[in-house]
N, C-alpha and C. Protein backbone atom coordinates (compact mmCIF):
# COMPACT_ATOMS: atom_id res chain seq x y z
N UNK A 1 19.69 11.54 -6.34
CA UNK A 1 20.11 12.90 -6.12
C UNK A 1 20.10 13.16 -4.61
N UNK A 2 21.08 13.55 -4.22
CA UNK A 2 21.24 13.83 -2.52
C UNK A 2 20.47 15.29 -1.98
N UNK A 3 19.47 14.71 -1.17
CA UNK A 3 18.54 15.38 -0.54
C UNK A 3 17.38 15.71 -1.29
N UNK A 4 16.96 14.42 -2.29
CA UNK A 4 15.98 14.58 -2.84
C UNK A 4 14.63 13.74 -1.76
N UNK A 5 13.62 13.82 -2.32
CA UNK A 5 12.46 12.90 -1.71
C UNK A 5 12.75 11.91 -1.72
N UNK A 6 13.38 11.22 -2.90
CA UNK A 6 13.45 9.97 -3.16
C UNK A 6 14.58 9.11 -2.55
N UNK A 7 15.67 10.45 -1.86
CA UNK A 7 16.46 9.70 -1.01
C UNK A 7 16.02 9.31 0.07
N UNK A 8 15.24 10.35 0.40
CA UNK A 8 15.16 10.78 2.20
C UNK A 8 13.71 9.37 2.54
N UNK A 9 13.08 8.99 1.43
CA UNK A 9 11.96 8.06 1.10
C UNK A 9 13.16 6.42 1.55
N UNK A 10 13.76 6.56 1.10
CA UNK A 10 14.83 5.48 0.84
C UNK A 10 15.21 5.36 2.61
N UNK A 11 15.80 6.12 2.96
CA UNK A 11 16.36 6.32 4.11
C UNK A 11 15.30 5.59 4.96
N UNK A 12 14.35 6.67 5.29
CA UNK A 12 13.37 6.10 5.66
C UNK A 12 12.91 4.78 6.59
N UNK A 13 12.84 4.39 4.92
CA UNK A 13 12.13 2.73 4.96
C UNK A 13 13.14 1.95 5.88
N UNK A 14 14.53 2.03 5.12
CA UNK A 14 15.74 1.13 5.69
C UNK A 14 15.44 1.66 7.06
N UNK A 15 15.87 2.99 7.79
CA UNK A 15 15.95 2.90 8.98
C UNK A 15 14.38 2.22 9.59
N UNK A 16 13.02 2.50 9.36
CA UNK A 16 12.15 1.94 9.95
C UNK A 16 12.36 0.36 9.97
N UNK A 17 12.85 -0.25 8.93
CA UNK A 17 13.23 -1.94 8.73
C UNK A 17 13.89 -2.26 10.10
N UNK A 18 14.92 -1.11 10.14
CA UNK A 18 16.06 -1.50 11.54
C UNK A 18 15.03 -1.34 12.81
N UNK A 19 14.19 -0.57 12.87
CA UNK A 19 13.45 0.06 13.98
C UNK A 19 12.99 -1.58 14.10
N UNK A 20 12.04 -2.02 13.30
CA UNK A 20 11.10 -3.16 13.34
C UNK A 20 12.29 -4.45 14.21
N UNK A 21 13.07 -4.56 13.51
CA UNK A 21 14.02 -5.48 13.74
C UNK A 21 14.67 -5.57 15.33
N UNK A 22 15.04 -3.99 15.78
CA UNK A 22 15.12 -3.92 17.05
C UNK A 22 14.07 -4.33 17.62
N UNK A 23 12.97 -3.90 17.39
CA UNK A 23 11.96 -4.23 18.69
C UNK A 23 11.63 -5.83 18.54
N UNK A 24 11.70 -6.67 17.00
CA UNK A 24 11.62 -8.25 17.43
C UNK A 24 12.62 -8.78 18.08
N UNK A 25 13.55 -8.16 18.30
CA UNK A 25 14.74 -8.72 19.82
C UNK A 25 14.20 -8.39 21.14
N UNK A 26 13.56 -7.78 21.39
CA UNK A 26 12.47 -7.28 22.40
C UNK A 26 11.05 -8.72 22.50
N UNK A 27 10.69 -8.59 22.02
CA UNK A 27 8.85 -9.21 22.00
C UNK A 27 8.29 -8.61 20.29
N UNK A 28 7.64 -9.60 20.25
CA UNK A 28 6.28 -9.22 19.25
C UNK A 28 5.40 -8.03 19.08
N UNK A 29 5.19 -8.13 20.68
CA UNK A 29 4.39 -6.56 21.29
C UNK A 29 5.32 -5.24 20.82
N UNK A 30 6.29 -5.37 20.78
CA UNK A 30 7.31 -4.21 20.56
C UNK A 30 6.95 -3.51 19.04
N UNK A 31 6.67 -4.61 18.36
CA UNK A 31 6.59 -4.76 16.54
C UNK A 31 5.28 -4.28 16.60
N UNK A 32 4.34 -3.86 17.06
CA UNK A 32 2.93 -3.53 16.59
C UNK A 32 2.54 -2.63 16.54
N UNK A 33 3.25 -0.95 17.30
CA UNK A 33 3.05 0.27 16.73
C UNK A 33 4.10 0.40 15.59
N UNK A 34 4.73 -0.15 14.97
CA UNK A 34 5.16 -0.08 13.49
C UNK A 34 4.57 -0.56 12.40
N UNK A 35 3.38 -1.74 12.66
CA UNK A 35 1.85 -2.09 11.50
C UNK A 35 1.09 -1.07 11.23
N UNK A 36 1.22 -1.37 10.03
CA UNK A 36 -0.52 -0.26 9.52
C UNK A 36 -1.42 -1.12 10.32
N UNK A 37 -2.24 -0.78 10.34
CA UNK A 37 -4.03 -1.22 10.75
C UNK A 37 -4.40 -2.82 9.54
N UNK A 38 -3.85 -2.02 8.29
CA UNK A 38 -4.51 -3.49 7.43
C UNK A 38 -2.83 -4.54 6.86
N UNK A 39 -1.98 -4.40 8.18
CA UNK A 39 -0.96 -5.29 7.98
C UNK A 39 -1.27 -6.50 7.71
N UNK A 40 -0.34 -7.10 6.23
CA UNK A 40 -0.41 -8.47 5.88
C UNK A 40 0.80 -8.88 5.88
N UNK A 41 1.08 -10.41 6.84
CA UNK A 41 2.37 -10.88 6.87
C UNK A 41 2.15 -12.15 6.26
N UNK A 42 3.21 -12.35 5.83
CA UNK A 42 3.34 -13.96 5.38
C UNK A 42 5.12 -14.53 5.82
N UNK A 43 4.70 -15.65 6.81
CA UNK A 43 5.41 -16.13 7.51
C UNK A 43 6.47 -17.40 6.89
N UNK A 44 7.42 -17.82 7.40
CA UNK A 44 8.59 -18.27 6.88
C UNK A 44 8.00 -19.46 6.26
N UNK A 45 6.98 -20.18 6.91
CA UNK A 45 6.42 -21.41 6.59
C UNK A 45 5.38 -21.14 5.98
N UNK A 46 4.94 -20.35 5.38
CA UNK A 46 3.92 -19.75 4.48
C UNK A 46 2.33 -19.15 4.83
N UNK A 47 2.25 -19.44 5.99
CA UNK A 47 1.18 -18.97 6.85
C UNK A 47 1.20 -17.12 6.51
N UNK A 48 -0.27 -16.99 6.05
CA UNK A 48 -0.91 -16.00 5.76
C UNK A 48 -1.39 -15.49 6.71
N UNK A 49 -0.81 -13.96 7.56
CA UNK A 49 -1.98 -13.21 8.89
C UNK A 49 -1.93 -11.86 7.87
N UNK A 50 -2.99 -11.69 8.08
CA UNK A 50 -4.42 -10.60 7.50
C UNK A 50 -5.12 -9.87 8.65
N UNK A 51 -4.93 -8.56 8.69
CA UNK A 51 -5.42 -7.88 9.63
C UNK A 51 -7.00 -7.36 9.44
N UNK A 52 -7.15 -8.12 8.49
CA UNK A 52 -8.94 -8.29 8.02
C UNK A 52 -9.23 -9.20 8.28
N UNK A 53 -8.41 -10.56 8.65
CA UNK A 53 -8.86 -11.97 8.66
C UNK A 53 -8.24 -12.74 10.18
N UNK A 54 -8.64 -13.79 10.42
CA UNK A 54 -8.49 -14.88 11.30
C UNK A 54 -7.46 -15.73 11.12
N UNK A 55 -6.37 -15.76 11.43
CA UNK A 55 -5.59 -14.66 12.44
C UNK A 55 -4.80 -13.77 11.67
N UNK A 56 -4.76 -12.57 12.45
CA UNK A 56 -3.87 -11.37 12.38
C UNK A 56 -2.79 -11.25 12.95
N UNK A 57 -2.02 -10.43 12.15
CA UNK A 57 -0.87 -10.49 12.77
C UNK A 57 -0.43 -9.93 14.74
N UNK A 58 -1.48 -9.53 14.83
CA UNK A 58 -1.01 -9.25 16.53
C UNK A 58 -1.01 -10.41 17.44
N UNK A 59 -2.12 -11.54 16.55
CA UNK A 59 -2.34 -12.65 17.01
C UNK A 59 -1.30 -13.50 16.84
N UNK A 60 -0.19 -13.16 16.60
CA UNK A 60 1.12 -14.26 16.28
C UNK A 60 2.17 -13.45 17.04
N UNK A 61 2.03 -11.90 16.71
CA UNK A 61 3.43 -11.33 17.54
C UNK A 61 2.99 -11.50 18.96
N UNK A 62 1.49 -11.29 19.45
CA UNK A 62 1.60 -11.14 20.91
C UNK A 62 1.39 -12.71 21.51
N UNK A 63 1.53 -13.39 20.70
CA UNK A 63 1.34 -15.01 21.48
C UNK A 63 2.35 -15.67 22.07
N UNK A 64 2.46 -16.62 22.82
CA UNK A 64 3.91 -17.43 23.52
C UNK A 64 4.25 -17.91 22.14
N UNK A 65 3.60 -18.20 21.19
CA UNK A 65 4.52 -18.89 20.16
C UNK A 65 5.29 -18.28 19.58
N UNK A 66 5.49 -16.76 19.34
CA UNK A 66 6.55 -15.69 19.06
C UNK A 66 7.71 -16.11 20.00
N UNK A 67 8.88 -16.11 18.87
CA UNK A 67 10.04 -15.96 19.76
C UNK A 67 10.82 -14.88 19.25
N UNK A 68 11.36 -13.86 19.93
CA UNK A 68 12.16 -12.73 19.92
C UNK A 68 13.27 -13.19 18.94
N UNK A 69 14.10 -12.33 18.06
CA UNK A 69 15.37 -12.89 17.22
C UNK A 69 15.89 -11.99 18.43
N UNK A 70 17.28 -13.30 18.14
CA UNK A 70 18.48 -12.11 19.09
C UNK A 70 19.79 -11.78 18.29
N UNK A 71 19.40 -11.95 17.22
CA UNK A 71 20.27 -10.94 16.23
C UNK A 71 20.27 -10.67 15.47
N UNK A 72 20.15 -9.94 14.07
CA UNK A 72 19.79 -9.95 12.73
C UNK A 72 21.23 -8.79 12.08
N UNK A 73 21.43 -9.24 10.63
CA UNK A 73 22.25 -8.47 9.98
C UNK A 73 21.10 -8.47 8.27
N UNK A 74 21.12 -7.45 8.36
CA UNK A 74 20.48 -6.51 6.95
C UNK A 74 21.71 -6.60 5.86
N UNK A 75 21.62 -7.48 4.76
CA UNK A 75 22.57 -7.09 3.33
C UNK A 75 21.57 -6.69 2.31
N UNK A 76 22.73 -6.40 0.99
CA UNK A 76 21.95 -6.27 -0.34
C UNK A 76 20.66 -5.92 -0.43
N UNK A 77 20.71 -4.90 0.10
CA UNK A 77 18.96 -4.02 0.72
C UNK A 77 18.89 -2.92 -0.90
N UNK A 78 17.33 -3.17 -1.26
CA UNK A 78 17.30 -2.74 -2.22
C UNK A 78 16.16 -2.22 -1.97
N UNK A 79 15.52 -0.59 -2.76
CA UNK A 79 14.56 -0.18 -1.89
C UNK A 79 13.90 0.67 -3.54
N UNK A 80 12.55 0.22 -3.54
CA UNK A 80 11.73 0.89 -4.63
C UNK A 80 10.79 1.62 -4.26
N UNK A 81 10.54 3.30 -4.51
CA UNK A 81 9.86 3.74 -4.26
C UNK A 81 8.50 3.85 -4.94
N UNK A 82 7.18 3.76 -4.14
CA UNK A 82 6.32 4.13 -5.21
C UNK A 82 5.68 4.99 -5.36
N UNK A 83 5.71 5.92 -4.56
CA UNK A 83 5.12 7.08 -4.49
C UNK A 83 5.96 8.11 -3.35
N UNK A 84 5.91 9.61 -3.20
CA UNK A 84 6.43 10.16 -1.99
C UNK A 84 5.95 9.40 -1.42
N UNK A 85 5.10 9.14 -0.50
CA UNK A 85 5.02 8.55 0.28
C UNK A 85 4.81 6.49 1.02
N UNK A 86 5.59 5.87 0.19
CA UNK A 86 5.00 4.68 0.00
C UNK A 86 6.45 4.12 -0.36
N UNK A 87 7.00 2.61 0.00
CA UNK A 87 8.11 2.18 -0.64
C UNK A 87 8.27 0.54 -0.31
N UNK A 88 8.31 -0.03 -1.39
CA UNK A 88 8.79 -1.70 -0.89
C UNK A 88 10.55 -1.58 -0.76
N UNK A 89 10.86 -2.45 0.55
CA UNK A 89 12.21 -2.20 0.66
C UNK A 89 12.75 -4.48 0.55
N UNK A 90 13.36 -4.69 0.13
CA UNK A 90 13.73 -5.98 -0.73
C UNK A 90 15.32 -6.58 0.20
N UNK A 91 15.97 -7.41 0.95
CA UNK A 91 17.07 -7.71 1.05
C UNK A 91 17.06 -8.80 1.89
N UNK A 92 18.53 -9.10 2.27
CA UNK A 92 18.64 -10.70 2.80
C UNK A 92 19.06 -10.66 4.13
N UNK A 93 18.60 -11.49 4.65
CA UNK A 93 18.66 -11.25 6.21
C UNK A 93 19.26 -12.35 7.04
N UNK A 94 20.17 -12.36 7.80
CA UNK A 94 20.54 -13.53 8.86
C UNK A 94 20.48 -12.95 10.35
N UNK A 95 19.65 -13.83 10.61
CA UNK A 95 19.05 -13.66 11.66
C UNK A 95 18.92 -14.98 12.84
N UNK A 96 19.49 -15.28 13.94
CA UNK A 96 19.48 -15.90 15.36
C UNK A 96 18.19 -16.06 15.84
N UNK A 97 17.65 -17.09 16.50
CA UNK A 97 16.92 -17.19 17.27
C UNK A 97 16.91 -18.60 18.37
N UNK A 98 16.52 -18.36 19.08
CA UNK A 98 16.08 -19.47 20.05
C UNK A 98 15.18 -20.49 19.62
N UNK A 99 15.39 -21.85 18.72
CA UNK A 99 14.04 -22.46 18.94
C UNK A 99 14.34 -23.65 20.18
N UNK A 100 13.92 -23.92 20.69
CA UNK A 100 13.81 -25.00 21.62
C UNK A 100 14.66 -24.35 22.71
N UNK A 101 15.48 -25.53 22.72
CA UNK A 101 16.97 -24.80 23.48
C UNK A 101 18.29 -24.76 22.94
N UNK A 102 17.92 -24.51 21.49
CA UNK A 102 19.06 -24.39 20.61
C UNK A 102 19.01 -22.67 19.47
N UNK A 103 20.51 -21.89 19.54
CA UNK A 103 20.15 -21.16 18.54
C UNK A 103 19.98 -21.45 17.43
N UNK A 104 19.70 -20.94 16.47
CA UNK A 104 19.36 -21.54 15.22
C UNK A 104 19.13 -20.02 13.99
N UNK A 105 20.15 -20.03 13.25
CA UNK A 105 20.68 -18.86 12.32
C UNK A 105 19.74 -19.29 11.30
N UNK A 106 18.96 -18.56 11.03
CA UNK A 106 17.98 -18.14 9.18
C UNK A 106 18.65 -17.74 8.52
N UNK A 107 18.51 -17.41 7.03
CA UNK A 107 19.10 -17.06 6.01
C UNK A 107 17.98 -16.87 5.26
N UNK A 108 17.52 -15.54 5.09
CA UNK A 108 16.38 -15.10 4.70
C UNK A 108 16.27 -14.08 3.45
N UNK A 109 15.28 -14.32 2.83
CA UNK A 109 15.16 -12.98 1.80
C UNK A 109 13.92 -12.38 2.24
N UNK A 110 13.49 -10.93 2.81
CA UNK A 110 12.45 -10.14 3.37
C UNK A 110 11.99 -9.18 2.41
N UNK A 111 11.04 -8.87 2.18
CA UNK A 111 10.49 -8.16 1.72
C UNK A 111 9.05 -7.41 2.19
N UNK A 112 8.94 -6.04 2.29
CA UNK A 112 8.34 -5.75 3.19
C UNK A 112 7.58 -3.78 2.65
N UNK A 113 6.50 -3.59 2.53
CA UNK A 113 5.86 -2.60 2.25
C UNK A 113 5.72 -1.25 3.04
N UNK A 114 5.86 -0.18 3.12
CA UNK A 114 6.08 0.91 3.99
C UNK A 114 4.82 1.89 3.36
N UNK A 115 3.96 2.53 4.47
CA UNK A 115 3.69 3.86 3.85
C UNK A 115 3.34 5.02 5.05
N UNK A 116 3.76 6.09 4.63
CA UNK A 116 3.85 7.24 5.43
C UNK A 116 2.39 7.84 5.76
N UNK A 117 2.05 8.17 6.63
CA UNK A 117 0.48 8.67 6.95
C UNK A 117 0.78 10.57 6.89
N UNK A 118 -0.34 10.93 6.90
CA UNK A 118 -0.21 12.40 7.12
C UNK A 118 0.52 12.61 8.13
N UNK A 119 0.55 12.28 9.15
CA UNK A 119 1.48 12.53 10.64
C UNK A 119 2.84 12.29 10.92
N UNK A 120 3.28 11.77 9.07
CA UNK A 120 4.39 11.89 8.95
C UNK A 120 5.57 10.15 9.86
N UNK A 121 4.59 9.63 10.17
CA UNK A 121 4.93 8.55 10.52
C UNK A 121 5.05 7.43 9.64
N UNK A 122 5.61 6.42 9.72
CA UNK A 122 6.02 5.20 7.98
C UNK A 122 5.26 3.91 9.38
N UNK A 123 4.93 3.41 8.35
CA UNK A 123 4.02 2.12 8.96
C UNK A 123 3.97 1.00 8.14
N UNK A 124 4.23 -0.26 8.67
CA UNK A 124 4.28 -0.74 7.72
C UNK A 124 3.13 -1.58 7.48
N UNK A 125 2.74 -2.30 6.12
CA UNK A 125 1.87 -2.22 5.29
C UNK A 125 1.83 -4.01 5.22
N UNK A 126 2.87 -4.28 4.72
CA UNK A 126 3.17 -6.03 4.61
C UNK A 126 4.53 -6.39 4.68
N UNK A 127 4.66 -7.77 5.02
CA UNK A 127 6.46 -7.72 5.38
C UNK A 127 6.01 -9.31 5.28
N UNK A 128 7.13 -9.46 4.50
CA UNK A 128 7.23 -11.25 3.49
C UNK A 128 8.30 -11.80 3.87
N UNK A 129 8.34 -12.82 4.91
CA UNK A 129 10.48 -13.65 4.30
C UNK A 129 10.26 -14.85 4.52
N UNK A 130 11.16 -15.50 3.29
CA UNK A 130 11.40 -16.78 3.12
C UNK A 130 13.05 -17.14 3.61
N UNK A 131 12.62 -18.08 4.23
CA UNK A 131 14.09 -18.74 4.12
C UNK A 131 14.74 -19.00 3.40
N UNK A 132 15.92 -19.24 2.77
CA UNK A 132 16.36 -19.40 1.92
C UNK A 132 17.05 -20.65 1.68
N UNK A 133 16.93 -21.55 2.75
CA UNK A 133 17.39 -22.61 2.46
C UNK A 133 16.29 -23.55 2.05
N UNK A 134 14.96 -23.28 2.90
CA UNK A 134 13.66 -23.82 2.08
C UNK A 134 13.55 -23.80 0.94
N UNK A 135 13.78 -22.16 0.31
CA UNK A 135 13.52 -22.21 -1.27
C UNK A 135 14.16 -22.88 -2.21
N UNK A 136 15.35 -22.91 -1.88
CA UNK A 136 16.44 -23.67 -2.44
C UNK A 136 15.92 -25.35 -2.68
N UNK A 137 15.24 -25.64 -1.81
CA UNK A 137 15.02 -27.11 -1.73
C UNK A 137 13.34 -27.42 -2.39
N UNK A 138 12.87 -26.15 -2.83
CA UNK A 138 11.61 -26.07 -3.49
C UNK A 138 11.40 -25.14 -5.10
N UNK A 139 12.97 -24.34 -5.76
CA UNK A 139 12.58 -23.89 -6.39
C UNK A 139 13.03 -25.07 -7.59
N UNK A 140 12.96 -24.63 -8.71
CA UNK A 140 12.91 -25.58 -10.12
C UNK A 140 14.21 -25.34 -10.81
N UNK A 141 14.70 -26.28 -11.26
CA UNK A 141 16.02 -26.26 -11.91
C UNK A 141 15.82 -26.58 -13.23
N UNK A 142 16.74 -25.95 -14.05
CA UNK A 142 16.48 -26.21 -15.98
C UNK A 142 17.49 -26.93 -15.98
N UNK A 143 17.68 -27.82 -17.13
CA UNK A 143 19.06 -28.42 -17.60
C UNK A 143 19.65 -27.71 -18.55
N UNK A 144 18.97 -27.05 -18.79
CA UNK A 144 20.06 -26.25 -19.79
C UNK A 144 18.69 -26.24 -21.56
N UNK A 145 18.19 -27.63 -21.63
CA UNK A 145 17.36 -27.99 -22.75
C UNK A 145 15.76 -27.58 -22.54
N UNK A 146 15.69 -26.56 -21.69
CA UNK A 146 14.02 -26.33 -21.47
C UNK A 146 13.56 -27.10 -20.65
N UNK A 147 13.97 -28.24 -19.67
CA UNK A 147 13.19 -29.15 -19.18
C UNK A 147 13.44 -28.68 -18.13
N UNK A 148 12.27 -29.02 -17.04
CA UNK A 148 12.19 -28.03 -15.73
C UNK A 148 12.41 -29.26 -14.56
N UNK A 149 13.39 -29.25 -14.13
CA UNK A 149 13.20 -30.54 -12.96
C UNK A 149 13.07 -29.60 -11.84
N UNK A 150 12.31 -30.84 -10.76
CA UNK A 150 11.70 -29.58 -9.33
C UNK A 150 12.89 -30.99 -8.67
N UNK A 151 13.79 -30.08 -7.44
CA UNK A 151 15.06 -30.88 -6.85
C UNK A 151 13.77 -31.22 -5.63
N UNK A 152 12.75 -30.79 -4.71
CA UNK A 152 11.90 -30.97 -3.75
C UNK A 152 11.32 -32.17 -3.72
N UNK A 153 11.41 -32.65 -5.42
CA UNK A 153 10.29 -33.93 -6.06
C UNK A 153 11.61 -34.89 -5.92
N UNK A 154 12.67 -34.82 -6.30
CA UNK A 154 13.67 -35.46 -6.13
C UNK A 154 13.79 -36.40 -7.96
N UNK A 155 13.31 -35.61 -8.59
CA UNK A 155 13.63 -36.06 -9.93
C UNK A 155 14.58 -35.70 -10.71
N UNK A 156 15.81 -34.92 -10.63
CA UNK A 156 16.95 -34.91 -11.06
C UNK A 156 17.74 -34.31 -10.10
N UNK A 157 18.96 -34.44 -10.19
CA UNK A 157 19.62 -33.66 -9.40
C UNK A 157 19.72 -32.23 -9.26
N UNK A 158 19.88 -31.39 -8.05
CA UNK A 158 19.89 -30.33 -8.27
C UNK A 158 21.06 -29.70 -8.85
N UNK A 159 21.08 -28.22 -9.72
CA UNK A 159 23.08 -27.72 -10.03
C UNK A 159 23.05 -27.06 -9.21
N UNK A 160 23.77 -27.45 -8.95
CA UNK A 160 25.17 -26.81 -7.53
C UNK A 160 25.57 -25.30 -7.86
N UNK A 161 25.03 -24.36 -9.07
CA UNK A 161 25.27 -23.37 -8.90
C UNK A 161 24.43 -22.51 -8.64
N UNK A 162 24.34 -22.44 -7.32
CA UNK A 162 23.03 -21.52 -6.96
C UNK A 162 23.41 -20.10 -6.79
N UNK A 163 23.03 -19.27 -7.28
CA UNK A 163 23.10 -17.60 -6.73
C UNK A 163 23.28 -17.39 -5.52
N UNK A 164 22.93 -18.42 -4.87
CA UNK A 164 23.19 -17.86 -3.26
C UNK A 164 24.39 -18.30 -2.48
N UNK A 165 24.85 -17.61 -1.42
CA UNK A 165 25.72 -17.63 -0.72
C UNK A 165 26.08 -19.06 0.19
């Protein structure tokens, strides 16, 4: 319904996603007045930072091993609210970066937790992405007869019809 909570909740999130995204073309440092306090990230390679635990996430955005993206495009953004104030926002991401001295384009699925404080500010909470070409090469394929082959193990071939792009 237009100009309900649940839009303006929606809105929101997406634009704070873009906010976050601008400032990782910037530095790491840029990304850290947009964390809650008990931000949990989980990183492309599966590394767990816990802002209760050893290491946290400031400890990865503010380090030389952070590298800035220098471009990202947001699709198929899907956004669930869970409360006025609170929302997981869900979509796929391609995104540029520098590793070495080469760019190098991701293909990502992000997922990422929002919640609004009394002060009317959205913060975010946890923020998840996998690559998507990793998963691809780690998730499980059926034949059709119930039998589960993993393509990572290299025990059957993988089908070529993947959902993804």
């Amino acid at each position: 319904m237009p100009g309900s909570i649940s839009e303006r909740v929606r809105k929101d999130v997406e634009n704070m996603e873009h906010q976050v995204w601008r400032a990782l073309r910037e530095s790491g440092e840029e990304a850290m007045p947009y964390l809650a306090d008990d931000c949990i990230m989980v990183l492309m390679d599966g590394t767990v930072l816990d802002a209760n635990e050893e290491p946290k996430p400031a400890d990865y955005l503010e380090s030389s091993n952070f590298q800035p993206w220098l471009s990202y495009d947001m699709s198929d953004i899907h956004v669930a609210e869970i409360d006025m104030m609170a929302a997981t926002i869900i979509y796929r991401a391609v995104a540029t970066r520098m590793e070495g001295n080469r760019k190098v384009k991701h293909t990502m699925v992000i997922s990422s937790t929002w919640r609004q404080k009394a002060n009317a500010q959205w913060y975010m909470c946890s923020w998840d992405y996998k690559n998507l070409y990793e998963l691809h090469l780690h998730m499980s394929q059926f034949d059709g007869r119930g039998h589960c082959w993993t393509r990572a193990r290299g025990e059957k071939e993988a089908d070529p019809k993947w959902p993804m792009d």
